[in-house]
Protein backbone atom coordinates (compact mmCIF):
# COMPACT_ATOMS: atom_id res chain seq x y z
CA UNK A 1 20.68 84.34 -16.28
CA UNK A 2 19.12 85.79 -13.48
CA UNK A 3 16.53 84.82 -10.97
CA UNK A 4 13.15 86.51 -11.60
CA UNK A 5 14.19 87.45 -15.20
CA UNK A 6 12.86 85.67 -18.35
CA UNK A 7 14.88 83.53 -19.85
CA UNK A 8 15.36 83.38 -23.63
CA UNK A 9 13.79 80.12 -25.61
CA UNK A 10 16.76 79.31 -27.76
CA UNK A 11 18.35 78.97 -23.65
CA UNK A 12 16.29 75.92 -23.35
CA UNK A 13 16.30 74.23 -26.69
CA UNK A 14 20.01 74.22 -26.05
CA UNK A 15 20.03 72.44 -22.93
CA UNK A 16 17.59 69.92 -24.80
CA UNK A 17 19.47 69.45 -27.79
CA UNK A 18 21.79 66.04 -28.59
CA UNK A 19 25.35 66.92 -30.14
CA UNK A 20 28.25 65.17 -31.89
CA UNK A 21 25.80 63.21 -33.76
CA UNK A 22 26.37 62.23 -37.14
CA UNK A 23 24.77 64.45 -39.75
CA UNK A 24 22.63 62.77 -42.29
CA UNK A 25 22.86 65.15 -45.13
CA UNK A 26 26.60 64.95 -45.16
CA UNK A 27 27.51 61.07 -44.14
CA UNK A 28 30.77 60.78 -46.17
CA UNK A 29 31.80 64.44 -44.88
CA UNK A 30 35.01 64.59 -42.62
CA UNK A 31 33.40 66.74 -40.73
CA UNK A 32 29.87 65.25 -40.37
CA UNK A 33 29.37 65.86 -36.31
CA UNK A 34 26.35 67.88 -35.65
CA UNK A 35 27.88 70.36 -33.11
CA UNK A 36 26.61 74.08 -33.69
CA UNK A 37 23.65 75.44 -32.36
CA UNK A 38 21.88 78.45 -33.91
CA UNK A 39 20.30 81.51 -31.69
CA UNK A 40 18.34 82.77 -34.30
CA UNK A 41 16.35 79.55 -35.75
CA UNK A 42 14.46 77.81 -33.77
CA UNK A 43 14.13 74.07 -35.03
CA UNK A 44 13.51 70.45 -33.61
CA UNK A 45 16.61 69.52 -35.49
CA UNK A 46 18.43 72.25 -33.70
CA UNK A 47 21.93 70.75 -34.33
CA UNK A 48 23.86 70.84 -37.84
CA UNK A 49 26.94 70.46 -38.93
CA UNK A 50 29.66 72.56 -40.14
CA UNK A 51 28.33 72.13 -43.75
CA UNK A 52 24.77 72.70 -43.16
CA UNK A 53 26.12 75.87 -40.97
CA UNK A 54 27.84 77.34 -44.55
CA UNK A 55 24.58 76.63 -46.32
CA UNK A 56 21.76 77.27 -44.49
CA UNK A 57 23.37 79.58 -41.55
CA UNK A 58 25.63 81.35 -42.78
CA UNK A 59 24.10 85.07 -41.90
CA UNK A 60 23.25 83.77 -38.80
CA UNK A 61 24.34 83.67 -34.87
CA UNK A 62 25.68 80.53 -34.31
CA UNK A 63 27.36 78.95 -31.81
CA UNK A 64 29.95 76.30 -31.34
CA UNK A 65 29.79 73.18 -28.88
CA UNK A 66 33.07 71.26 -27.64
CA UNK A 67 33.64 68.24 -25.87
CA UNK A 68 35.72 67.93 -22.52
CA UNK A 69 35.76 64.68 -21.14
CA UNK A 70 32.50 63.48 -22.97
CA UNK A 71 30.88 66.35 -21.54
CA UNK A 72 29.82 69.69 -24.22
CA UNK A 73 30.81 72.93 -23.37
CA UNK A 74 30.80 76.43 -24.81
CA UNK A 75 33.29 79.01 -25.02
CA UNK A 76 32.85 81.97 -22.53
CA UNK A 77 33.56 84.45 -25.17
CA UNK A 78 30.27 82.89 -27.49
CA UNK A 79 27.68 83.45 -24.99
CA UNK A 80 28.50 86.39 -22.76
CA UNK A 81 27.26 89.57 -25.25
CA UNK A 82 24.19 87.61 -25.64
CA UNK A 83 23.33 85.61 -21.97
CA UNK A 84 24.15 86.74 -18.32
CA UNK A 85 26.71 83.69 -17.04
CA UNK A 86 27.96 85.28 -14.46
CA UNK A 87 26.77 82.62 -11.73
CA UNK A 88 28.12 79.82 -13.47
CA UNK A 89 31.55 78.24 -12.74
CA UNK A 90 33.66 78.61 -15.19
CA UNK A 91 37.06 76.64 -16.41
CA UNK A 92 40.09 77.01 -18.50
CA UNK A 93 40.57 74.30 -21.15
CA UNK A 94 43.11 74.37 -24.40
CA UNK A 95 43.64 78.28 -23.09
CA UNK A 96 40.31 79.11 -23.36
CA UNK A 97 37.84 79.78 -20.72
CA UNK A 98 34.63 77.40 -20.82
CA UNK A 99 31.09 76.51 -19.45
CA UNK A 100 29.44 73.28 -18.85
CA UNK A 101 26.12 72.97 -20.21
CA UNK A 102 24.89 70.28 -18.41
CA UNK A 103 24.89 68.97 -14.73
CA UNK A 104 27.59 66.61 -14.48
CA UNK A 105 28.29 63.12 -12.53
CA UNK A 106 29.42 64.07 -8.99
CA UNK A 107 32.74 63.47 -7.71
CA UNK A 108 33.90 59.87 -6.19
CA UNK A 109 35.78 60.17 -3.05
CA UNK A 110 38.98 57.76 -3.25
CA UNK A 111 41.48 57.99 -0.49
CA UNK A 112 42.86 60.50 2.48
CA UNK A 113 43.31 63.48 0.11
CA UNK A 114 40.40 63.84 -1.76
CA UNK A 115 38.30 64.00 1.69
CA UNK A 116 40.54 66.94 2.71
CA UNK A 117 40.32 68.52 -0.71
CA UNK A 118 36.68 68.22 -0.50
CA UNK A 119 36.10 69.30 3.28
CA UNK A 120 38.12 72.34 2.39
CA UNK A 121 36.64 73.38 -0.75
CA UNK A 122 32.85 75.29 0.52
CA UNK A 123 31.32 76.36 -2.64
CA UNK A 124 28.77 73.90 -4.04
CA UNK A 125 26.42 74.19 -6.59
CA UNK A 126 22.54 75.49 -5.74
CA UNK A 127 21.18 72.83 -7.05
CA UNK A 128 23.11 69.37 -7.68
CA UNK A 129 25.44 70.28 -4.63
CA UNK A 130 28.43 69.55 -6.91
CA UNK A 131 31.61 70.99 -5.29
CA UNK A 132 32.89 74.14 -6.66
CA UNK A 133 36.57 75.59 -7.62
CA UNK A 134 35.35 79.42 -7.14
CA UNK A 135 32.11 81.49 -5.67
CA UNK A 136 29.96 81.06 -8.10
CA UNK A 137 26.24 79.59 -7.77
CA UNK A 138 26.06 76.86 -10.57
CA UNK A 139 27.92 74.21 -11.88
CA UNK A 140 26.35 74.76 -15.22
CA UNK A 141 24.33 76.74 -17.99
CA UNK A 142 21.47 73.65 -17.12
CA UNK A 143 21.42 74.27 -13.20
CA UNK A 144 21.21 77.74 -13.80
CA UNK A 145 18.39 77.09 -15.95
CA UNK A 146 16.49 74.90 -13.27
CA UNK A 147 16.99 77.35 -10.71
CA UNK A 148 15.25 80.44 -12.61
CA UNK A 149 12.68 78.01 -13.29
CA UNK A 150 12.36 77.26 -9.98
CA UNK A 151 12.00 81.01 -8.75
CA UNK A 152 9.89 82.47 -11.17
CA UNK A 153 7.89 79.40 -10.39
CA UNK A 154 7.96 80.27 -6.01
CA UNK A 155 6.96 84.18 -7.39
CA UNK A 156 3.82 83.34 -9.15
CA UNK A 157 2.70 81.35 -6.23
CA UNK A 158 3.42 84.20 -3.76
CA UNK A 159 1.83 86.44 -5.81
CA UNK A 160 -1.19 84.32 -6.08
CA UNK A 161 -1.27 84.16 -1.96
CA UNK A 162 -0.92 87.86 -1.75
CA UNK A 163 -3.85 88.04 -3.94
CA UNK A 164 -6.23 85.62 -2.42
CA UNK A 165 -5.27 87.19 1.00
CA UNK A 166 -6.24 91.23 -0.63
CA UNK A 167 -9.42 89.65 -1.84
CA UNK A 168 -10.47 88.02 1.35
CA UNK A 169 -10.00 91.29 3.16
CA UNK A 170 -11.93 93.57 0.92
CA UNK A 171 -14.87 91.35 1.22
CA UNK A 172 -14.78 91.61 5.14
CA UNK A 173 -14.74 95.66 5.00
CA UNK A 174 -17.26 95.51 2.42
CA UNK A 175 -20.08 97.92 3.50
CA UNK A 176 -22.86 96.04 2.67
CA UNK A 177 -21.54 92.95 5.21
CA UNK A 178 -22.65 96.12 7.94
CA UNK A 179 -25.85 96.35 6.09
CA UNK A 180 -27.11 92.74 6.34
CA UNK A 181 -25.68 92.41 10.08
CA UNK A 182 -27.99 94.98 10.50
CA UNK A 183 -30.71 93.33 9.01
CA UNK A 184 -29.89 89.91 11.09
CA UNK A 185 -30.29 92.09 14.23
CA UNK A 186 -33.43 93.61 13.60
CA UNK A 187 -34.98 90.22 12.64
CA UNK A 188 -33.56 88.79 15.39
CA UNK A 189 -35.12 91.44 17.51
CA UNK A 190 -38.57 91.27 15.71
CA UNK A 191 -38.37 87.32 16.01
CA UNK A 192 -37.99 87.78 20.09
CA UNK A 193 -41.01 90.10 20.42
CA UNK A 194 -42.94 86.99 18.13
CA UNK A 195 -41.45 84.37 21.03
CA UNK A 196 -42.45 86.23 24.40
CA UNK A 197 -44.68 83.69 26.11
CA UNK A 198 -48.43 84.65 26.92
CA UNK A 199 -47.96 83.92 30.75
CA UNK A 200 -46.09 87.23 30.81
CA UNK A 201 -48.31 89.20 28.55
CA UNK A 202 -50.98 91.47 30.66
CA UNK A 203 -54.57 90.58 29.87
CA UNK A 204 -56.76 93.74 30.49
CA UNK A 205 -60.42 92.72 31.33
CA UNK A 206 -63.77 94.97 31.52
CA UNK A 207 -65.06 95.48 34.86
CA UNK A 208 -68.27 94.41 35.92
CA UNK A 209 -70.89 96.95 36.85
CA UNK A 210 -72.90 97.00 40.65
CA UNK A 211 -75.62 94.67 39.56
CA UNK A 212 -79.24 96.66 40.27
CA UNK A 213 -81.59 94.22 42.43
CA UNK A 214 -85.52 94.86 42.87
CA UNK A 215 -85.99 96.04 45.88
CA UNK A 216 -87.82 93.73 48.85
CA UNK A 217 -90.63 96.46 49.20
């Protein structure tokens, strides 16, 4: 899984899913536990067993989960023709090579050597921090999950910036902005003709004629 790249649904209803539960059509089963996960059906009960996998799965992609230390994992070999795991850590257990599935408790320091072992290990997981054995991103299929979520999440907001910011500056080079300045400075000019006080205006007024008086004789 990639950053940037969309990630398949059955990916999530995975990480989501409870296993090693008992399975109620098969209660006096020996092997009752609820720990396969089909690709191809897309359920809330998402987890079977290995008897509902021969009767209702059987054409099917399925997957197996396995337990290490209470934790489930997944074989290498079931996911990688069908998910890009290449930033995950990975780890050998019973000879085969394994990935978590789920973020994990972190590490308790407890004595002199396990400070040095962790000072001198400097690959840590993107997103719980979790000290790593090799250079790899993730700690797990679940913090790989988190941090595609996270980026695809960071795109669509940059994307939405860049387009706000495109918008805002094709309406400022608009030409009909020019076209109503315009039209505020000839109003403007119009209006300061309108406001010229009369004191300054020159009042033009009809001479008198020589007045004609009767003469004394």
């Amino acid at each position: 899984m990639k950053g940037g790249e969309s990630v398949p649904p059955w990916v999530e209803l995975l990480l989501s899913t409870q296993f090693f539960t008992t399975c109620s059509s098969h209660l006096i089963s020996p092997r009752n536990e609820c720990n396969f996960f089909c690709i191809d059906c897309q359920t809330p009960q998402a987890s079977f067993c290995y008897y509902c996998r021969l009767s209702h799965h059987s054409s099917h992609h399925v997957i197996q989960i396995r337990r290490s230390s209470y934790h489930d994992v997944v074989k290498v070999s079931e996911l990688e023709d069908i998910l890009d795991i290449s930033d995950v850590q990975t780890y050998v257990i019973n000879s085969s090579r394994v990935v978590y599935l789920t973020e994990r408790p972190q590490l308790r320091s407890c004595g002199v050597s396990n400070i040095k072992l962790s000072s001198s290990q400097t690959y840590k997981c993107e997103i719980c921090s979790r000290t790593l054995l090799d250079d790899f991103r993730f700690c797990s299929l679940g913090c790989n999950f988190t941090a595609i979520k996270r980026d695809n999440e960071t795109n669509v907001a940059e994307n939405a910036i860049a387009s706000n910011g495109k918008d805002v500056e094709i309406g400022s080079n608009d030409g009909s902005t020019n076209v109503g300045s315009a039209n505020e400075i000839s109003s403007d000019a119009n209006n300061y003709r309108n406001e010229i006080p009369s004191s300054t205006r020159v009042i033009r007024h009809r001479r008198k004629g020589i007045p004609c008086r009767a003469p004394f004789f």
